[in-house]
N, C-alpha and C. Protein backbone atom coordinates (compact mmCIF):
# COMPACT_ATOMS: atom_id res chain seq x y z
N UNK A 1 0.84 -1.18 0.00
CA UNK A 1 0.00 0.00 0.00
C UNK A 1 0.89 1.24 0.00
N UNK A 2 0.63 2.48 -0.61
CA UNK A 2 1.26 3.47 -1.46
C UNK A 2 0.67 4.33 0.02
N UNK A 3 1.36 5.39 0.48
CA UNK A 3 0.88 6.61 1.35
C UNK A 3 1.39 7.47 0.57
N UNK A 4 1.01 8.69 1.52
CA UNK A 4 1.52 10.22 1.28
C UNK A 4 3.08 9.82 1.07
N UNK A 5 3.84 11.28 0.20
CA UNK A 5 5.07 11.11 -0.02
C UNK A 5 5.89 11.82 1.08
N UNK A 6 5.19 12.44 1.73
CA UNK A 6 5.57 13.41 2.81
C UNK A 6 6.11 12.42 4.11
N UNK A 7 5.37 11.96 4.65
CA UNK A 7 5.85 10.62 5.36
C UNK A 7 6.44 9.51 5.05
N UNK A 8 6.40 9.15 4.25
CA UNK A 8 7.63 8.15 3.50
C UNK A 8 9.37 8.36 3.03
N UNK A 9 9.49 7.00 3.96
CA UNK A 9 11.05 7.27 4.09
C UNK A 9 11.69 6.64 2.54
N UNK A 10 10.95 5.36 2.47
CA UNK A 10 10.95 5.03 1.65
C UNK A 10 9.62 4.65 0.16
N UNK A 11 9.72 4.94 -1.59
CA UNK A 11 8.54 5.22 -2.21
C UNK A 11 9.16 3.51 -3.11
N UNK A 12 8.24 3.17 -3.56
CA UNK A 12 8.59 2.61 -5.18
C UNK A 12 7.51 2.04 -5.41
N UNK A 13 7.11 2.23 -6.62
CA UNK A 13 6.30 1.96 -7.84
C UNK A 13 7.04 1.17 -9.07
N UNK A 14 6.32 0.24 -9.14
CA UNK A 14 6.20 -0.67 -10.69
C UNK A 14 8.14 -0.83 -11.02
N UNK A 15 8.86 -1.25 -9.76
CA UNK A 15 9.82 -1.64 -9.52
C UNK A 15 9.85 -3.16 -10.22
N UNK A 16 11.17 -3.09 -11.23
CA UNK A 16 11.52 -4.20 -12.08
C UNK A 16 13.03 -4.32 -11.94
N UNK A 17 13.05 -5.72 -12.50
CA UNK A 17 14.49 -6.04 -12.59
C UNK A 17 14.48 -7.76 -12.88
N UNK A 18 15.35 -7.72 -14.06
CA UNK A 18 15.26 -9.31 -14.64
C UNK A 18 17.00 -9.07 -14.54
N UNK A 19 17.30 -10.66 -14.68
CA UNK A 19 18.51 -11.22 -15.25
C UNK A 19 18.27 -12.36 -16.34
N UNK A 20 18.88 -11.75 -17.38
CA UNK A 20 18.65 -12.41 -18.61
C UNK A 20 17.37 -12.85 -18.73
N UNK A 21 16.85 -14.10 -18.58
CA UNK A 21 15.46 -14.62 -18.99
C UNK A 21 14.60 -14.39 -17.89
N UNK A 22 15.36 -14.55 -16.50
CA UNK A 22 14.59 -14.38 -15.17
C UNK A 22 14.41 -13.12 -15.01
N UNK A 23 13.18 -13.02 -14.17
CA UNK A 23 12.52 -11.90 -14.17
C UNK A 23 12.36 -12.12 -12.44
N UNK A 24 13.65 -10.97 -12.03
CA UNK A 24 13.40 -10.97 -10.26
C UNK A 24 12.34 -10.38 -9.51
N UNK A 25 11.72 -9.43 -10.22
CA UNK A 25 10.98 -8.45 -10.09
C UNK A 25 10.54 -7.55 -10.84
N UNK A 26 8.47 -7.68 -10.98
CA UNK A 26 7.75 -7.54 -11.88
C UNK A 26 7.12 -6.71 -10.95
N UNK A 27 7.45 -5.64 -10.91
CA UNK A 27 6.50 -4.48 -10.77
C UNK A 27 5.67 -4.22 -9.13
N UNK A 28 7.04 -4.20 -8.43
CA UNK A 28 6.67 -4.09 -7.08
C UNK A 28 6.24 -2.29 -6.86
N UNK A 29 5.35 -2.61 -5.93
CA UNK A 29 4.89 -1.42 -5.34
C UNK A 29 5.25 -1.37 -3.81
N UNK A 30 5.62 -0.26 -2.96
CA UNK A 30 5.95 0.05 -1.90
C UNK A 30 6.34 1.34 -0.87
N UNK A 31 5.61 0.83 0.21
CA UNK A 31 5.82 2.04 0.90
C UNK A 31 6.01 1.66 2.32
N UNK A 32 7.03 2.78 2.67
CA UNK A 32 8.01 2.45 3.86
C UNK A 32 7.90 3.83 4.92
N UNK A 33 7.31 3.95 6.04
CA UNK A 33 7.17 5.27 6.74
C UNK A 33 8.44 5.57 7.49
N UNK A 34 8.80 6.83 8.09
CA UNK A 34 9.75 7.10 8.62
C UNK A 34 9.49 6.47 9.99
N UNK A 35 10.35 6.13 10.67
CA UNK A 35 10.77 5.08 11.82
C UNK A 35 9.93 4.29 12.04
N UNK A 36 9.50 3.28 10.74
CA UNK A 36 9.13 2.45 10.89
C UNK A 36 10.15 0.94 10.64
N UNK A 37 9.95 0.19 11.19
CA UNK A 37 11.31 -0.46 11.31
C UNK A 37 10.22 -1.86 9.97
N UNK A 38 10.67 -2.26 8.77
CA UNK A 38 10.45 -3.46 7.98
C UNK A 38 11.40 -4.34 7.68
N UNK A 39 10.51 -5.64 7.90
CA UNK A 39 11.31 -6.59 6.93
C UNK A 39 10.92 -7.17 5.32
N UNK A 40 12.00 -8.29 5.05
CA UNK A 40 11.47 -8.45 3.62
C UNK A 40 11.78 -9.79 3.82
N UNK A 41 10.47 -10.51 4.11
CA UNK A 41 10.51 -12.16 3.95
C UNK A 41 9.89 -12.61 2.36
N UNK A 42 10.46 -14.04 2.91
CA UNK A 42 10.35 -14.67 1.23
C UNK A 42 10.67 -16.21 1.15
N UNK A 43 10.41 -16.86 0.06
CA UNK A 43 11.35 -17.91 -0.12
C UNK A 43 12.62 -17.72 -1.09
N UNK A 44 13.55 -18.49 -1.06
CA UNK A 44 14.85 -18.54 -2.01
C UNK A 44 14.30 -17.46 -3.84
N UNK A 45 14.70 -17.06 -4.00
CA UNK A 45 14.84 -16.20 -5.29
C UNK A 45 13.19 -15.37 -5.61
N UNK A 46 12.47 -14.97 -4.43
CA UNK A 46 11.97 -13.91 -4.46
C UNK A 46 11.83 -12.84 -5.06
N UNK A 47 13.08 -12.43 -4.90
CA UNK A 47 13.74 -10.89 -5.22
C UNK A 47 13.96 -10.15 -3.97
N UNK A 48 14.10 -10.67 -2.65
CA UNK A 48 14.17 -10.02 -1.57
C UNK A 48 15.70 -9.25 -1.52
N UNK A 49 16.76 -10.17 -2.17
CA UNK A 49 18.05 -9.20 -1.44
C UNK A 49 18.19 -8.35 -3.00
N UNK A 50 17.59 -8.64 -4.27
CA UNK A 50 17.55 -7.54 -5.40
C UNK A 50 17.06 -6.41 -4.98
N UNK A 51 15.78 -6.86 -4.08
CA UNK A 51 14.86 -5.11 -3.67
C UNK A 51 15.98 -4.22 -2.94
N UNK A 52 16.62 -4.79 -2.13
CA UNK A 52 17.29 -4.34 -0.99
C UNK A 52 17.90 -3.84 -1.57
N UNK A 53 19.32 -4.63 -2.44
CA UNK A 53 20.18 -3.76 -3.14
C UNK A 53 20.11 -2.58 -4.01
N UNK A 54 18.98 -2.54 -4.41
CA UNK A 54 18.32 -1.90 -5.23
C UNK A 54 18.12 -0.48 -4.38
N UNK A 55 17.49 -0.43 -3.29
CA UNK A 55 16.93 0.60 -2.33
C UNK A 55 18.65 0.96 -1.79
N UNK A 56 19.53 0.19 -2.06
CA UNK A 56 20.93 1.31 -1.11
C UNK A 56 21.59 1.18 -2.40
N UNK A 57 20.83 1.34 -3.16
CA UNK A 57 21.63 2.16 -4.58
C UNK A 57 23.11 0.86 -4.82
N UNK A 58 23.45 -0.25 -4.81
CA UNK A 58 24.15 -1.22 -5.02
C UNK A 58 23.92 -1.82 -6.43
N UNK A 59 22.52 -1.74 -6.61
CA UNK A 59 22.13 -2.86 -8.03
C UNK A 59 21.28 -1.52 -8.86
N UNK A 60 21.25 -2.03 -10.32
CA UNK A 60 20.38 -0.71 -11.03
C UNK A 60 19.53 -1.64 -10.89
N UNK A 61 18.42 -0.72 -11.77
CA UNK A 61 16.80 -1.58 -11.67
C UNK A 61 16.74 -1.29 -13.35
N UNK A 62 16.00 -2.12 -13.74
CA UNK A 62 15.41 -2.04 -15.22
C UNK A 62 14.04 -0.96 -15.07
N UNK A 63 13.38 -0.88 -14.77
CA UNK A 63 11.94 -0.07 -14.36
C UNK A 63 11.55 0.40 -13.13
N UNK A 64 11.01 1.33 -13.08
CA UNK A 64 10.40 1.58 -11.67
C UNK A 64 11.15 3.17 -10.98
N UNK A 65 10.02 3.67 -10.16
CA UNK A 65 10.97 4.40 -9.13
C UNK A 65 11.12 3.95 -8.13
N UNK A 66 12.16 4.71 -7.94
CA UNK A 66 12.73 4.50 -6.45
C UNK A 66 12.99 5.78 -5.25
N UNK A 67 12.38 6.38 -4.10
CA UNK A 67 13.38 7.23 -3.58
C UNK A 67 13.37 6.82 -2.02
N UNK A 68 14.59 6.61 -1.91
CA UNK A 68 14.68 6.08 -0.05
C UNK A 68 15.47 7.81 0.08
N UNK A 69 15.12 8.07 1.71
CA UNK A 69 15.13 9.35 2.16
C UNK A 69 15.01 10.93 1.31
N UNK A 70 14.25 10.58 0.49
CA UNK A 70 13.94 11.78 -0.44
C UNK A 70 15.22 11.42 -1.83
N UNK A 71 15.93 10.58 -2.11
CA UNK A 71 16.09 10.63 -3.17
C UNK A 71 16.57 9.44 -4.07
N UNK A 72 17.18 9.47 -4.76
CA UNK A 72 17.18 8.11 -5.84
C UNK A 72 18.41 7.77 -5.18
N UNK A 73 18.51 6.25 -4.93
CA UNK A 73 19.27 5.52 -4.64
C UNK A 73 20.54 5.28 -5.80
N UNK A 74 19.78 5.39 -6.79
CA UNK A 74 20.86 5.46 -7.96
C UNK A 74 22.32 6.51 -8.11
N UNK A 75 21.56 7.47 -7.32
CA UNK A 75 22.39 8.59 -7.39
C UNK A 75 23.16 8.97 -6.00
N UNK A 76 22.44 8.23 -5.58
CA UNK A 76 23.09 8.43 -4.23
C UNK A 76 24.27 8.43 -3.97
N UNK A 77 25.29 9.48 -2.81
CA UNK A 77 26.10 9.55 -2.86
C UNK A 77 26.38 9.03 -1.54
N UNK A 78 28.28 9.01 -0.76
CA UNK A 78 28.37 8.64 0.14
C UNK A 78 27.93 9.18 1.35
N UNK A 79 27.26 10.51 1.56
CA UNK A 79 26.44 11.07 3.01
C UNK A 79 25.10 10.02 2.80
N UNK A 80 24.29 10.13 1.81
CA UNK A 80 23.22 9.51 1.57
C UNK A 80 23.46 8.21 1.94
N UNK A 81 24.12 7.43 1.61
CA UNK A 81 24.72 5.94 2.04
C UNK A 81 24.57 6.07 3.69
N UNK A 82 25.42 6.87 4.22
CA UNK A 82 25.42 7.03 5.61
C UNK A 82 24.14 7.20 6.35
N UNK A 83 23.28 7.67 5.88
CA UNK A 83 22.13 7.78 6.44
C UNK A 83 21.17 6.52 6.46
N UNK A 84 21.27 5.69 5.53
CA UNK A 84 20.45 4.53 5.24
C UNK A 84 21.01 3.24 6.18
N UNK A 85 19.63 2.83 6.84
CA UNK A 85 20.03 1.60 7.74
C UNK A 85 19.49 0.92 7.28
N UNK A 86 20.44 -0.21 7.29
CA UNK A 86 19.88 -1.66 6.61
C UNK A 86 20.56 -3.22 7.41
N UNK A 87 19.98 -3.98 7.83
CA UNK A 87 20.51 -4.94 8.59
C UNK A 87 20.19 -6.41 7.99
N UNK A 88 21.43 -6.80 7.33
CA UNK A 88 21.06 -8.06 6.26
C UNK A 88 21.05 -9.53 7.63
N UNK A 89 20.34 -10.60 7.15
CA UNK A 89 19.86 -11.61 7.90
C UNK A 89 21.66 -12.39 8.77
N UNK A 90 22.15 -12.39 7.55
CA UNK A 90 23.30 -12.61 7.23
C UNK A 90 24.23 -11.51 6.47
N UNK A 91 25.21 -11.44 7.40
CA UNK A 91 25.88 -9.97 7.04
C UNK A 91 27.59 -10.95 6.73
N UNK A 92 28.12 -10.60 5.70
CA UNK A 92 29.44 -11.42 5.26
C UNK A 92 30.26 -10.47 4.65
N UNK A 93 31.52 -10.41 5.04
CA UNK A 93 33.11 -9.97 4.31
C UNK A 93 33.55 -10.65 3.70
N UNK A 94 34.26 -10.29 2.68
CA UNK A 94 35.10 -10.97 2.27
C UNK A 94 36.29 -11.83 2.82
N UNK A 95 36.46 -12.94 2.76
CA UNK A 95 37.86 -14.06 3.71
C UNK A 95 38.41 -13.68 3.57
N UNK A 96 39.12 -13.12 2.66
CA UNK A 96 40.04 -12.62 2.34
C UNK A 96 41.02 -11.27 3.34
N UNK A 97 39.52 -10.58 4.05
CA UNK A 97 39.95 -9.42 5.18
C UNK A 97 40.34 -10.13 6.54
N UNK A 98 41.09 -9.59 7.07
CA UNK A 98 41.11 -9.84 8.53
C UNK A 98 39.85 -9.45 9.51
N UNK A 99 39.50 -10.17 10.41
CA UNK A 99 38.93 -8.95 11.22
C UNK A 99 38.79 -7.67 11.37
N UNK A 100 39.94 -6.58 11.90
CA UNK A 100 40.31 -5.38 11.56
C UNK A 100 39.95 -4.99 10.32
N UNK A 101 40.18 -5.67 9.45
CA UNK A 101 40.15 -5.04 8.37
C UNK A 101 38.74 -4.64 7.73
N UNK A 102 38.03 -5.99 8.19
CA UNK A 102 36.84 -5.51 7.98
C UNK A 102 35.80 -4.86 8.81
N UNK A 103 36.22 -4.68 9.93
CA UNK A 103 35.96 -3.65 10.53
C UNK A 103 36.20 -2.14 10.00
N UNK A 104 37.34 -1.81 10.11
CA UNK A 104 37.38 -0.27 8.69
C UNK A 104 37.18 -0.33 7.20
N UNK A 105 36.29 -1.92 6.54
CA UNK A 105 36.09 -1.73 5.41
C UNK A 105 34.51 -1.16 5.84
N UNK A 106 33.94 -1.54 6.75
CA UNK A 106 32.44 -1.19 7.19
C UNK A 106 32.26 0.25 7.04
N UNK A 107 33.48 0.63 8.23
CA UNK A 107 33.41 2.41 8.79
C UNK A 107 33.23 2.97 7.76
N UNK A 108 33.81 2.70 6.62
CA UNK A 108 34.25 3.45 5.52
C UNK A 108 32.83 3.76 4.75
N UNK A 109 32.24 3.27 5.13
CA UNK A 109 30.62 3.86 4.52
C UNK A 109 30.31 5.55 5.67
N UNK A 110 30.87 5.39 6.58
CA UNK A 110 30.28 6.24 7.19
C UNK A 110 31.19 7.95 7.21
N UNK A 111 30.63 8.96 6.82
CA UNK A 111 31.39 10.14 7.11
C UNK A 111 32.39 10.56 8.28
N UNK A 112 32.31 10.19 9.41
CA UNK A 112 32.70 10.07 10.77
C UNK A 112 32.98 9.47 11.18
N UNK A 113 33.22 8.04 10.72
CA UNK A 113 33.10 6.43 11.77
C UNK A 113 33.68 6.50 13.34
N UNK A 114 33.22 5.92 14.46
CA UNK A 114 33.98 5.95 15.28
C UNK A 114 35.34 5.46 15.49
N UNK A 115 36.29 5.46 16.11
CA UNK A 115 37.44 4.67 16.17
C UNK A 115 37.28 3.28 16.50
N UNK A 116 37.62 2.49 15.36
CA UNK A 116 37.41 1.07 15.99
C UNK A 116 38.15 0.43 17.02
N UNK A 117 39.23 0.98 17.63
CA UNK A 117 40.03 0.86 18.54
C UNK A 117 38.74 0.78 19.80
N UNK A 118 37.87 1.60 19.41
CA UNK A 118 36.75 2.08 21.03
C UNK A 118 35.72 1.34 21.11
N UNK A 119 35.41 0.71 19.97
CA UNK A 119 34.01 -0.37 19.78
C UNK A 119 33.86 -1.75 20.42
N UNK A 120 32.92 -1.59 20.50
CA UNK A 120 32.73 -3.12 21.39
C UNK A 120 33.21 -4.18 20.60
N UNK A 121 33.15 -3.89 19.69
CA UNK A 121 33.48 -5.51 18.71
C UNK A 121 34.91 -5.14 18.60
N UNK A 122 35.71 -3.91 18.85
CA UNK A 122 37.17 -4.05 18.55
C UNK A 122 37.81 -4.24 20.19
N UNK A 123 36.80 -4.04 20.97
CA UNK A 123 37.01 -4.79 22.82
C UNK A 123 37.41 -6.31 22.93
N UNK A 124 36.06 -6.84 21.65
CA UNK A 124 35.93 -8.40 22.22
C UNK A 124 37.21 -8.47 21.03
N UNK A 125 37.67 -8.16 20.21
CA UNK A 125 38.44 -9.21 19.60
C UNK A 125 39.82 -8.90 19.98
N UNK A 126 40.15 -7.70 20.69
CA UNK A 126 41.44 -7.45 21.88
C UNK A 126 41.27 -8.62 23.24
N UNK A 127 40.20 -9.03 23.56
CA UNK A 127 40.72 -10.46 24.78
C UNK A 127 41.11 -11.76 23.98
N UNK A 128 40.99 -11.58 22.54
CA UNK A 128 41.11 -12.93 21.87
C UNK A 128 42.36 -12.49 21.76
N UNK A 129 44.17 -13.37 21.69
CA UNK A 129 45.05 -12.57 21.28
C UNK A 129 45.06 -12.57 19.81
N UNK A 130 45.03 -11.42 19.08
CA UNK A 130 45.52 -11.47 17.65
C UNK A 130 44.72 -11.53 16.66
N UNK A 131 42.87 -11.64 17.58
CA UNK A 131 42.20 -11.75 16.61
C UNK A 131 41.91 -10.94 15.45
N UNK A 132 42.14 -9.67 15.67
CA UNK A 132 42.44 -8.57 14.28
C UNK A 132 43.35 -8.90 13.63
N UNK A 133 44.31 -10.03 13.23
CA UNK A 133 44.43 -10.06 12.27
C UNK A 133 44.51 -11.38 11.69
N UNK A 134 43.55 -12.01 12.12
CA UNK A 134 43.24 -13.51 11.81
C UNK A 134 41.96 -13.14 10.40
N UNK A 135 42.18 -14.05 9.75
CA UNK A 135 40.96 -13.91 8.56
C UNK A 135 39.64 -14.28 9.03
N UNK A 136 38.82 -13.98 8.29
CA UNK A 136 37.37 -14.28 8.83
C UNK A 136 36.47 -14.80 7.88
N UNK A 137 35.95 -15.40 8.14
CA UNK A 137 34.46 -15.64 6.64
C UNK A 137 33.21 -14.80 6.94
N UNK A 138 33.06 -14.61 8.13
CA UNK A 138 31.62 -13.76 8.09
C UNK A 138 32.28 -12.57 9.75
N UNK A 139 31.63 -11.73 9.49
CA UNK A 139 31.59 -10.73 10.51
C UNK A 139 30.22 -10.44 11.59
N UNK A 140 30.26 -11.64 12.55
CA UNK A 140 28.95 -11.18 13.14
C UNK A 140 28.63 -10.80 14.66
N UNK A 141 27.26 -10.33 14.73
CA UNK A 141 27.13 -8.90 15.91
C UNK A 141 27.83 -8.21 16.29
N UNK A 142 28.80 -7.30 15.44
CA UNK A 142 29.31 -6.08 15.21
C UNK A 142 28.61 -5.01 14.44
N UNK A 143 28.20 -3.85 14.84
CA UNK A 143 27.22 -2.94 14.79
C UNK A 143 28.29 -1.91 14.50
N UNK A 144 27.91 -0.62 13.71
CA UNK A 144 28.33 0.65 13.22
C UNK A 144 27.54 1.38 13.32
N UNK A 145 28.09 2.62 14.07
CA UNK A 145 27.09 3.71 13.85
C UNK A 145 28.12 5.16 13.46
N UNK A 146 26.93 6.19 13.09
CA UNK A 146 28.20 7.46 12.94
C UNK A 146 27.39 7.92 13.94
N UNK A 147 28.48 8.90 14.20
CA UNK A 147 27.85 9.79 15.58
C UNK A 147 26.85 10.92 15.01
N UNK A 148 25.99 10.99 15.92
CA UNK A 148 24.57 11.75 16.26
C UNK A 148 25.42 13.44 15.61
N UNK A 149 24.38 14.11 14.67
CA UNK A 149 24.74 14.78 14.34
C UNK A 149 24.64 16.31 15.61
């Protein structure tokens, strides 16, 4: 269901997007209010993590609009990035990073990041010895925020 544009954090209409023959998404409609907290359930190839990517400006779309916090995700730049919260089911780095590392590959979305030296997740992996610079496959319950303007 479509609301006012005035209260909506997030808009989209007749939202598309195929890969090659598949067709991920045929013409979604949506509306998202400001602090309203949503999810996006589904089964396997939905289009749930296309929508997503799609809304933080990551994936183009074939059709449709889009505007999360007043503007196109497409265009979005890195303050705009910073502003958008999004919390995937499963959140993954690349193995390839260390801990640390992917810890300041995260910050790096944010204008301000805090010092990861001060974060709770750079606390717990200082009682492990060395764990910053051990490799990782996934990065999890480690949280980012930028500071309150």
């Amino acid at each position: 269901m479509l609301r006012g544009m005035a209260d909506e954090a997030v808009r989209v209409r007749g939202l598309r997007k195929r890969y090659g023959a598949v067709t991920a998404l045929d013409g979604v409609d949506l509306g998202i209010r400001q602090g309203e907290v949503f999810g996006v359930l589904g089964p396997n190839g939905a289009g749930k993590s296309t929508t997503v990517e799609i809304l933080q400006g990551h994936r183009s779309r074939d059709a449709g609009e889009v505007t999360v916090l007043g503007r196109d995700p497409a265009s979005g730049g890195r303050e705009w990035r910073s502003r958008v919260g999004i919390v995937w089911q499963d959140e993954s780095a690349p193995a390839e990073l260390t801990v640390r590392e992917t810890v300041r590959h995260f910050a790096r979305y944010y204008p301000r990041p805090r010092d990861p030296r001060r974060s709770s997740a750079w606390s717990v992996s200082r009682t492990r010895r060395a764990a910053g610079s051990r490799r990782c496959r996934a990065a999890s319950g480690a949280g980012w925020m930028s500071p309150s303007a």
